[in-house]
Protein backbone atom coordinates (compact mmCIF):
# COMPACT_ATOMS: atom_id res chain seq x y z
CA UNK A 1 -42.25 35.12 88.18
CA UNK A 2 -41.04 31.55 87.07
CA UNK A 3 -39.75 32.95 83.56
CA UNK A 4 -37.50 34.98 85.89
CA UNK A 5 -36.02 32.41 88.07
CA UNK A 6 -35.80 30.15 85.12
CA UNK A 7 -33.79 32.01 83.50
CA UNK A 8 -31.24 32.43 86.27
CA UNK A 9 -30.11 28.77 85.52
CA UNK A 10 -28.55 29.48 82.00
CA UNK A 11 -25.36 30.98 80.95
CA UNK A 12 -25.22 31.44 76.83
CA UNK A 13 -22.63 32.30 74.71
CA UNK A 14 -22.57 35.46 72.36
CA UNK A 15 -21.43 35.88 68.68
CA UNK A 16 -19.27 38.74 68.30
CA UNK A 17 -17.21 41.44 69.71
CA UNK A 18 -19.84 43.31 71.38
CA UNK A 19 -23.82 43.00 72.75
CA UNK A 20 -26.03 42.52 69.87
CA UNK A 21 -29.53 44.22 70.44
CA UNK A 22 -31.20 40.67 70.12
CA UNK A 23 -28.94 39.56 72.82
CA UNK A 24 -29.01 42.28 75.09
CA UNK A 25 -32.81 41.67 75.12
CA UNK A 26 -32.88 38.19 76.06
CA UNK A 27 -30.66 38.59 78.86
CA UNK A 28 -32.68 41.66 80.08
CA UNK A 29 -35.85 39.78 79.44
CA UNK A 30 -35.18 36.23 80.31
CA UNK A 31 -33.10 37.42 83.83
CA UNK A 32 -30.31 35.07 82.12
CA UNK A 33 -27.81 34.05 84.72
CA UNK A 34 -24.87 34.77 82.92
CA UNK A 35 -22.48 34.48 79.20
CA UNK A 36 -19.42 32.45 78.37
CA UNK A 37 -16.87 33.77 76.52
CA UNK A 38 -14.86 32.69 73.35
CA UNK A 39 -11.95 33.64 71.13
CA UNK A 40 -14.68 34.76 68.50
CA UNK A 41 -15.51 37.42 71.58
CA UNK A 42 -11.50 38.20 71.89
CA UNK A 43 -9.88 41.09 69.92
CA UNK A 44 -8.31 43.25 72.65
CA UNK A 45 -8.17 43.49 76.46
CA UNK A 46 -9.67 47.41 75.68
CA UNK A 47 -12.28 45.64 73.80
CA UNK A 48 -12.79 42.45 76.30
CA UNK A 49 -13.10 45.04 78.96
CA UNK A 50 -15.63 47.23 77.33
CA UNK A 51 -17.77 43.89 76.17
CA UNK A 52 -17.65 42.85 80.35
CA UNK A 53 -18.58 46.18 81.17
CA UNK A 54 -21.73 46.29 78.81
CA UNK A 55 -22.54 42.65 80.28
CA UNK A 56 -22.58 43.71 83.78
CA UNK A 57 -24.17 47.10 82.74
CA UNK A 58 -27.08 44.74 82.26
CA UNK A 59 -28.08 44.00 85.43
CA UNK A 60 -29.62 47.32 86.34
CA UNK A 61 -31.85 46.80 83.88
CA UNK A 62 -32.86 43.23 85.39
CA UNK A 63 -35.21 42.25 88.30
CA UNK A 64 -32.62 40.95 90.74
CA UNK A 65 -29.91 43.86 90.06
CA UNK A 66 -27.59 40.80 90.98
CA UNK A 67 -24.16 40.64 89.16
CA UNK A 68 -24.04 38.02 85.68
CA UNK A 69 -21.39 35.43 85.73
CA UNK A 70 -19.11 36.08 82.79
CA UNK A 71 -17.55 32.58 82.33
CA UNK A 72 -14.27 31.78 80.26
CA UNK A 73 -12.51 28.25 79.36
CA UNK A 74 -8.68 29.54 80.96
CA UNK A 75 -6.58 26.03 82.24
CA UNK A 76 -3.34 27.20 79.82
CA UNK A 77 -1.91 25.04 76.74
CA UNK A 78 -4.49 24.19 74.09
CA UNK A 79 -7.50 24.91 76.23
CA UNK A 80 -6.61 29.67 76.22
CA UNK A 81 -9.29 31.66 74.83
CA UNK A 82 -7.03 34.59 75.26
CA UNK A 83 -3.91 35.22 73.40
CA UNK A 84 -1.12 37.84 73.65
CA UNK A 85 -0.94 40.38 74.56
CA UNK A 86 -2.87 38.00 77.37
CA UNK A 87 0.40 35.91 79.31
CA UNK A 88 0.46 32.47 77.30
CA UNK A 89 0.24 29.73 79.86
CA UNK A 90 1.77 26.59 79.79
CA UNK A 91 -0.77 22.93 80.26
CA UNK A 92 -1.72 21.85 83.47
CA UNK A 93 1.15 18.47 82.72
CA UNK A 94 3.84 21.16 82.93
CA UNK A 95 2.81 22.71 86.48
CA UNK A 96 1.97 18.68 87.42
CA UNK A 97 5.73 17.50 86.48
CA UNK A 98 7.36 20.33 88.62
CA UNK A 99 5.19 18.79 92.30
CA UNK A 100 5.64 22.10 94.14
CA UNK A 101 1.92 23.34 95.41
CA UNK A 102 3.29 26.92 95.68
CA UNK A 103 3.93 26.77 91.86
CA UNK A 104 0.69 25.78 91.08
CA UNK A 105 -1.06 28.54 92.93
CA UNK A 106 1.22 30.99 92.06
CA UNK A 107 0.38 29.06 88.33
CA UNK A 108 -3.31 29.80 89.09
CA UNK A 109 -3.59 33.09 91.21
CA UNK A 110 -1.62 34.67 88.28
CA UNK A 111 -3.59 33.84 85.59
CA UNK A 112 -6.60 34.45 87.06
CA UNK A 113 -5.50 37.97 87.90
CA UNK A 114 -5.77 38.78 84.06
CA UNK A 115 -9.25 37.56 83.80
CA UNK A 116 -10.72 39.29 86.95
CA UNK A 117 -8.73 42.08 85.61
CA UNK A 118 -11.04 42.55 82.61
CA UNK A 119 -13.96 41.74 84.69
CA UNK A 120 -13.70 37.71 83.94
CA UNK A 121 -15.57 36.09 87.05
CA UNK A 122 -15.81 32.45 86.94
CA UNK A 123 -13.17 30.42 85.09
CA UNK A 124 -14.04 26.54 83.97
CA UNK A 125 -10.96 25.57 85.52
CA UNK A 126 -9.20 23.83 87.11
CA UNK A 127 -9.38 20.45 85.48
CA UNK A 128 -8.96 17.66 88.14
CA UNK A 129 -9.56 14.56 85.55
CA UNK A 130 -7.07 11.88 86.83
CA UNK A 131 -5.09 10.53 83.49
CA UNK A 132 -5.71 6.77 83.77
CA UNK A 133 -5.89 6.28 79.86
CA UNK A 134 -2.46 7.18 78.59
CA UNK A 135 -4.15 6.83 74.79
CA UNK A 136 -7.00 10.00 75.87
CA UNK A 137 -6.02 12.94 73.90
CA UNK A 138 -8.98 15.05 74.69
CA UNK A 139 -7.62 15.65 78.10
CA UNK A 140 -4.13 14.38 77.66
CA UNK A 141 -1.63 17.62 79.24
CA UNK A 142 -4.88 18.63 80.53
CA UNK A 143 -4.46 16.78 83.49
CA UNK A 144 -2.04 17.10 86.06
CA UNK A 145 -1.05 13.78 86.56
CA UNK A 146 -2.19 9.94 85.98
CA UNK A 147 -1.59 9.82 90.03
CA UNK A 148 -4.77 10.75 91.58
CA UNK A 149 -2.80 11.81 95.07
CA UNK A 150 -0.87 14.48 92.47
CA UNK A 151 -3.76 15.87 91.36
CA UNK A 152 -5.76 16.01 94.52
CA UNK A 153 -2.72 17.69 96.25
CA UNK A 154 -2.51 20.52 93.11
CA UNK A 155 -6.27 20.38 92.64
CA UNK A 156 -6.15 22.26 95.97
CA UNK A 157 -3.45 24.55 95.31
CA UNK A 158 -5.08 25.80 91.67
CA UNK A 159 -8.60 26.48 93.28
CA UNK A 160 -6.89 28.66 96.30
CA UNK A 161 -5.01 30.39 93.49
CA UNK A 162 -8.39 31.20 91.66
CA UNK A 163 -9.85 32.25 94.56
CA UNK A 164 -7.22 34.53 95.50
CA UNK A 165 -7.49 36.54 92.40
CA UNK A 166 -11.18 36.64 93.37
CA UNK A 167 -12.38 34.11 90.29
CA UNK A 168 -14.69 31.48 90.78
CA UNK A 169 -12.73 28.31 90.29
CA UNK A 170 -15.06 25.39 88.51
CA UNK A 171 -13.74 22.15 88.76
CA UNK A 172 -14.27 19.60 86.20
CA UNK A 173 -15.17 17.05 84.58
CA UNK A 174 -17.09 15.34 87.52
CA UNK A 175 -16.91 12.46 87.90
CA UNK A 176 -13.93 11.92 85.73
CA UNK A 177 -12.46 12.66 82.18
CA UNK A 178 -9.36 10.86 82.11
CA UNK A 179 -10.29 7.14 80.93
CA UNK A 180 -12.04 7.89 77.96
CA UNK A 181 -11.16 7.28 74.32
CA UNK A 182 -13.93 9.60 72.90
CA UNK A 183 -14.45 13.42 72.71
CA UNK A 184 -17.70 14.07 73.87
CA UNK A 185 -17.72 17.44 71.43
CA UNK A 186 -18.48 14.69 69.17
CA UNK A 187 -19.84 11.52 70.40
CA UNK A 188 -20.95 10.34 73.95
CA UNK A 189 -18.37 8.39 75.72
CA UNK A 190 -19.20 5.48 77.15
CA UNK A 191 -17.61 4.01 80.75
CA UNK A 192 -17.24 0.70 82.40
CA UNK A 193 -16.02 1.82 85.85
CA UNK A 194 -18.16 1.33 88.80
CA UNK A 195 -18.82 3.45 91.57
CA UNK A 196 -16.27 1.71 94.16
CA UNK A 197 -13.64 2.82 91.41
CA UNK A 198 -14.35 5.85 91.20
CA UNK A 199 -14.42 6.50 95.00
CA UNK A 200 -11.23 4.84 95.06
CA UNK A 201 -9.54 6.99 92.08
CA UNK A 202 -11.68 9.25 90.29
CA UNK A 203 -13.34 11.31 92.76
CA UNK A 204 -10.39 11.53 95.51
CA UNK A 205 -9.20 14.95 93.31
CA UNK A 206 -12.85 16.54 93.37
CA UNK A 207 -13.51 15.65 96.71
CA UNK A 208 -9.97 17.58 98.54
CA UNK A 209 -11.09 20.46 95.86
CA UNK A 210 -14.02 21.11 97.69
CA UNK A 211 -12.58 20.99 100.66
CA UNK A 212 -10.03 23.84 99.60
CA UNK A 213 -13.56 25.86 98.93
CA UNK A 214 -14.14 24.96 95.07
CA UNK A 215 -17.58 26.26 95.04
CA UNK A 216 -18.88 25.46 91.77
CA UNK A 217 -18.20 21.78 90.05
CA UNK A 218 -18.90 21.45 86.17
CA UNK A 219 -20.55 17.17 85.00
CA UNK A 220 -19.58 15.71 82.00
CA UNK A 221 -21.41 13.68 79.04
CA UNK A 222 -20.04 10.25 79.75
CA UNK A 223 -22.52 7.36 80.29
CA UNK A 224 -21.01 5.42 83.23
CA UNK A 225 -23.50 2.19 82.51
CA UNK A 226 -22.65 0.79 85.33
CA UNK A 227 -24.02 3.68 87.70
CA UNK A 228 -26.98 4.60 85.17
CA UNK A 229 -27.44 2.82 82.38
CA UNK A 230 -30.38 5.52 81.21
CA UNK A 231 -28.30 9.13 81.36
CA UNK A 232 -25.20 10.51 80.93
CA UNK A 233 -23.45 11.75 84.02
CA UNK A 234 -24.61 15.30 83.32
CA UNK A 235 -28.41 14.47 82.98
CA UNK A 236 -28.09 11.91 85.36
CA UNK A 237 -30.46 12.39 89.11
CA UNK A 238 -27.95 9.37 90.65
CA UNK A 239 -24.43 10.78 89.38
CA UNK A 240 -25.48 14.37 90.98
CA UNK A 241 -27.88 13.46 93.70
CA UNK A 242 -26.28 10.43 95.02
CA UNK A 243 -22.90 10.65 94.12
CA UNK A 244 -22.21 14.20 94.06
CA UNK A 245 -23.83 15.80 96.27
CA UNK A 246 -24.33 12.50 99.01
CA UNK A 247 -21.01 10.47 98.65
CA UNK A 248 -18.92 14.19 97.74
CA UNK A 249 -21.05 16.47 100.17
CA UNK A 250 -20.64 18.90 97.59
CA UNK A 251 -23.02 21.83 98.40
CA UNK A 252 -21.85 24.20 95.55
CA UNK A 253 -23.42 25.40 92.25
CA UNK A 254 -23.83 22.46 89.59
CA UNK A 255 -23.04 23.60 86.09
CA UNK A 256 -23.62 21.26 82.62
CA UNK A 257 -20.61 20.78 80.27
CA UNK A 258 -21.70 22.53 76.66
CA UNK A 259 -25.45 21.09 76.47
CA UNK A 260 -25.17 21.81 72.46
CA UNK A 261 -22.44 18.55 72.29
CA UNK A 262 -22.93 16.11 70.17
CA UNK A 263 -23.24 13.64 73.04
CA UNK A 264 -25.91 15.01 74.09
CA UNK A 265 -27.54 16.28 70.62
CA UNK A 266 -27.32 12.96 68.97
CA UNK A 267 -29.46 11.22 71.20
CA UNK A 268 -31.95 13.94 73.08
CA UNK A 269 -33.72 17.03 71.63
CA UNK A 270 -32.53 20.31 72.95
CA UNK A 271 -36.17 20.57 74.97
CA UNK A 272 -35.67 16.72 76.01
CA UNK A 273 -32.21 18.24 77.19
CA UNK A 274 -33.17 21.69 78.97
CA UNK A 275 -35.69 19.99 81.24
CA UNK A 276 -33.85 16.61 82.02
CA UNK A 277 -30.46 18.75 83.03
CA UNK A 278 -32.84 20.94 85.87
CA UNK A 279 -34.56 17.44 86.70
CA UNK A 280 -31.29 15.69 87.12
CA UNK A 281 -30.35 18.17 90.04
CA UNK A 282 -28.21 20.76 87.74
CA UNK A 283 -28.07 24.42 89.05
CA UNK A 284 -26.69 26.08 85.51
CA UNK A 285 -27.56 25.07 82.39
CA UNK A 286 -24.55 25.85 79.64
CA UNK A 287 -25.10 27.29 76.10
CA UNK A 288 -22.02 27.70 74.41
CA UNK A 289 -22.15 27.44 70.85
CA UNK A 290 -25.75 27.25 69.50
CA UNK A 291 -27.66 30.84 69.65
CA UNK A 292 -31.03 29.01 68.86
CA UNK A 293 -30.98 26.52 71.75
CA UNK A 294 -31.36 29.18 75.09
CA UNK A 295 -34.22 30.38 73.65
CA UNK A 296 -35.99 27.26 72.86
CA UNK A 297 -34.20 25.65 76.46
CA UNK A 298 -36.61 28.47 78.18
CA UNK A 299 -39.85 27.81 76.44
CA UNK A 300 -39.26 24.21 77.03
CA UNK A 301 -38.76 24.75 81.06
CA UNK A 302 -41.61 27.27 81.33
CA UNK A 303 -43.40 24.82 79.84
CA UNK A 304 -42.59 21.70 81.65
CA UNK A 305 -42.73 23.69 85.36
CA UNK A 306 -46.06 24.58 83.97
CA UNK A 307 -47.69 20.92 83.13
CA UNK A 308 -44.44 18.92 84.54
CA UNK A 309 -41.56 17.37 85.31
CA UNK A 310 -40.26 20.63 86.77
CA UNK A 311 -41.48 21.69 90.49
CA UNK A 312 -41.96 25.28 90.90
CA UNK A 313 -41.02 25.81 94.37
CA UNK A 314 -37.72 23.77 93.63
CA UNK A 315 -36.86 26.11 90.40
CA UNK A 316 -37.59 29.05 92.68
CA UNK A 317 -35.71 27.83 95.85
CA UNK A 318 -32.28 27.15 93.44
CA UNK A 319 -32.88 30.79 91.75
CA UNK A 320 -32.42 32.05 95.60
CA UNK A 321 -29.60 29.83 95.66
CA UNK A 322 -27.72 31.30 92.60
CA UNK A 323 -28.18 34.59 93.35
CA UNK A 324 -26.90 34.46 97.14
CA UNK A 325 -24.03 32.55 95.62
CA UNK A 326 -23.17 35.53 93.05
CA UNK A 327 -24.00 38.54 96.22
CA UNK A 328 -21.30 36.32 98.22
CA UNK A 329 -18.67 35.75 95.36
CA UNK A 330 -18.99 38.51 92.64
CA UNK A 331 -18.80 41.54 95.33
CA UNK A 332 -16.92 44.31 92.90
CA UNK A 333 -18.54 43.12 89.27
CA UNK A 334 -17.16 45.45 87.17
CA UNK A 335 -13.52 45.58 85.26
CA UNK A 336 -10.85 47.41 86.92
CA UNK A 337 -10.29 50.84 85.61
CA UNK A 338 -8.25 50.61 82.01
CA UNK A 339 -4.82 51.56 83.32
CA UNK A 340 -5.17 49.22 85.84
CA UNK A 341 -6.42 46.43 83.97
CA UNK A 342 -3.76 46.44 81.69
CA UNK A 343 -0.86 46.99 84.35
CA UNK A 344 -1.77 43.27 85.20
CA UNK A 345 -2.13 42.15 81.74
CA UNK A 346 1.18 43.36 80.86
CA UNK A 347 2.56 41.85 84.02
CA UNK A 348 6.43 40.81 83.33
CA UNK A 349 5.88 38.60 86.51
CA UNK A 350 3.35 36.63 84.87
CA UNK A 351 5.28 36.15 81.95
CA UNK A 352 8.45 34.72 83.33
CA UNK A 353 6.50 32.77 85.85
CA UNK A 354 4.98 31.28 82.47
CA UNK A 355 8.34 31.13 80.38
CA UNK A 356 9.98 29.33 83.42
CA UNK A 357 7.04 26.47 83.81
CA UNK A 358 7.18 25.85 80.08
CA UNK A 359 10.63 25.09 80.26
CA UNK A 360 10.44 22.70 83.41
CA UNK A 361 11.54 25.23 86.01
CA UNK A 362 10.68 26.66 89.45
CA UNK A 363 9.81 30.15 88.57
CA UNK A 364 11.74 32.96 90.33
CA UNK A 365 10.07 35.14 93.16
CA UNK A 366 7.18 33.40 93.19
CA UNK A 367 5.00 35.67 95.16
CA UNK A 368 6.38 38.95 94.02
CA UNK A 369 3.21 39.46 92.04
CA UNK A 370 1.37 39.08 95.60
CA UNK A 371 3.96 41.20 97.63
CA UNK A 372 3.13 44.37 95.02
CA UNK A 373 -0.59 43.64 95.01
């Protein structure tokens, strides 16, 4: 059924606490791929732990039985959707300034603990954007490093770290966030550099990520004019099918940035949107913020695989795709039990390894976290 592999190509956000009966339909309904999560969906880890466990409770109500993603924006510094009692986790700049690869694993298989702990499975992280623009303060101590050989060389050490803790590590924002003036929450950014530039700089950090296994690579809204003058990156057939997956290789899932940004929403309608993403060569489809738009995203898809531009056979073939990825990634779905869980939430270990990177220092018994594991 087309409705059904449709739907495994969107991940939507939720509005509360909990489920809402309107929600828990759609998902069950729609075979929706998966949710990302928010501070609005944040009071507790006993509560954030319950909420995962309804989410994945879902899928033995679904066709496919197959496990939901349950996504979260987790790099540390401004960019936490979980506070204390959660360990507060410096930026990326401070693990960058320190140049010690075990550091930033440790760094990254430590904070990803406390989201697979809850039953977290795919984190939008790391970010690998290479800092050329000193003046861009939407990525700003984001980034590792304006040095694209720094942030290739952590790049690999943070996605080994996710993996570890047995969270999908999502690099981003391909092809590169770091020279831009504007936010694209706001506006769509517009770029100058060519493709021989960004081979030479932008892309060296996403391309030794997947080579370290980062399975799943998140596009931006930027309009590089120079590459296609017609789409932004993330609607774009040439940034994905030529440059991503033909000069990168990459051979991993394809997720949209937020397709409710005003980059996007100020130019396309959230139909025009839905179906140019899945044209472009996109695997997910992202929903974070607007509870109207998956809705409208699915009648717009089963409509244009239906009459056009959408090939059935193609929609069906990358369904297969997503759900072998999530039987080879998510193999234990569910939270740990509740004493567990919040064993590694509480985790002194993670909080000096966090108090010692925010202060400039080489944390202390680095892998004693892994030793008692």
């Amino acid at each position: 059924m087309i409705q059904a592999a449709l739907g495994q190509h969107i991940l939507m956000g939720l509005s509360g606490l909990a489920l809402t009966a309107d929600e828990k339909k759609f998902i069950i309904e729609n075979n929706i791929s998966g949710v990302v999560l928010f501070s609005r969906n944040v009071q507790s880890p006993e509560q954030l732990r319950e909420l995962c466990t309804e989410i994945q409770s879902l899928r033995h109500q679904m066709s496919d039985k197959a496990p939901l993603f349950i996504s979260i924006d987790m790099e540390g510094g401004r960019v936490a959707r979980l506070k204390e009692p959660f360990t507060k986790w410096p930026p990326l700049k401070k693990v960058g300034d320190l140049d010690n690869s075990t550091v930033s694993f440790q760094f990254s298989y430590c904070l990803a603990s406390e989201l697979n702990a809850v039953g977290i499975n795919l984190d939008y992280a790391p970010c690998v954007d290479v800092l050329t623009n000193p003046k861009n303060v939407v990525i700003g101590d984001r980034a590792v490093s304006s040095d694209f050989n720094m942030v290739a060389k952590h790049a690999s050490a943070l996605v080994r770290g996710l993996i570890k803790a047995n969270v999908i590590a999502c690099v981003k924002h391909f092809p590169g966030h770091g020279n831009t003036f504007l936010d694209s929450h706001e506006d769509l950014p517009i770029e100058d550099l060519d493709l021989k530039r960004l081979q030479e700089i932008e892309l060296q950090p996403f391309k030794k990520a997947f080579r370290s296994r980062a399975e799943m690579c998140m596009i931006s809204h930027i309009l590089f004019q120079k590459i296609d003058p017609d789409y932004p990156a993330s609607l774009s057939e040439v940034m994905i099918q030529q440059v991503l997956r033909g000069e990168c290789r990459f051979r991993g899932l394809v997720i949209t940035d937020d397709l409710g940004m005003k980059a996007l929403t100020h130019k396309f309608s959230t139909e025009e949107i839905a179906v140019q993403a899945l044209k472009a060569g996109n695997d997910l489809l992202l929903y974070c913020n607007d509870f109207e738009a998956p809705g409208i995203a699915m009648e717009a898809l089963i409509d244009a695989t239906a009459n056009g531009p959408l090939n059935k056979n193609q929609i069906e073939a990358n369904s297969k795709r997503i759900l072998q990825f999530k039987l080879d990634k998510i193999k234990d779905p569910d939270p740990m039990p509740l004493d567990q869980a919040l064993e590694v939430i509480h985790n002194e270990h993670h909080r000096k390894v966090a108090e010692a990177l925010a202060t400039g220092l080489v944390p202390e018994d680095l892998f004693k976290d892994q030793v008692e594991s």
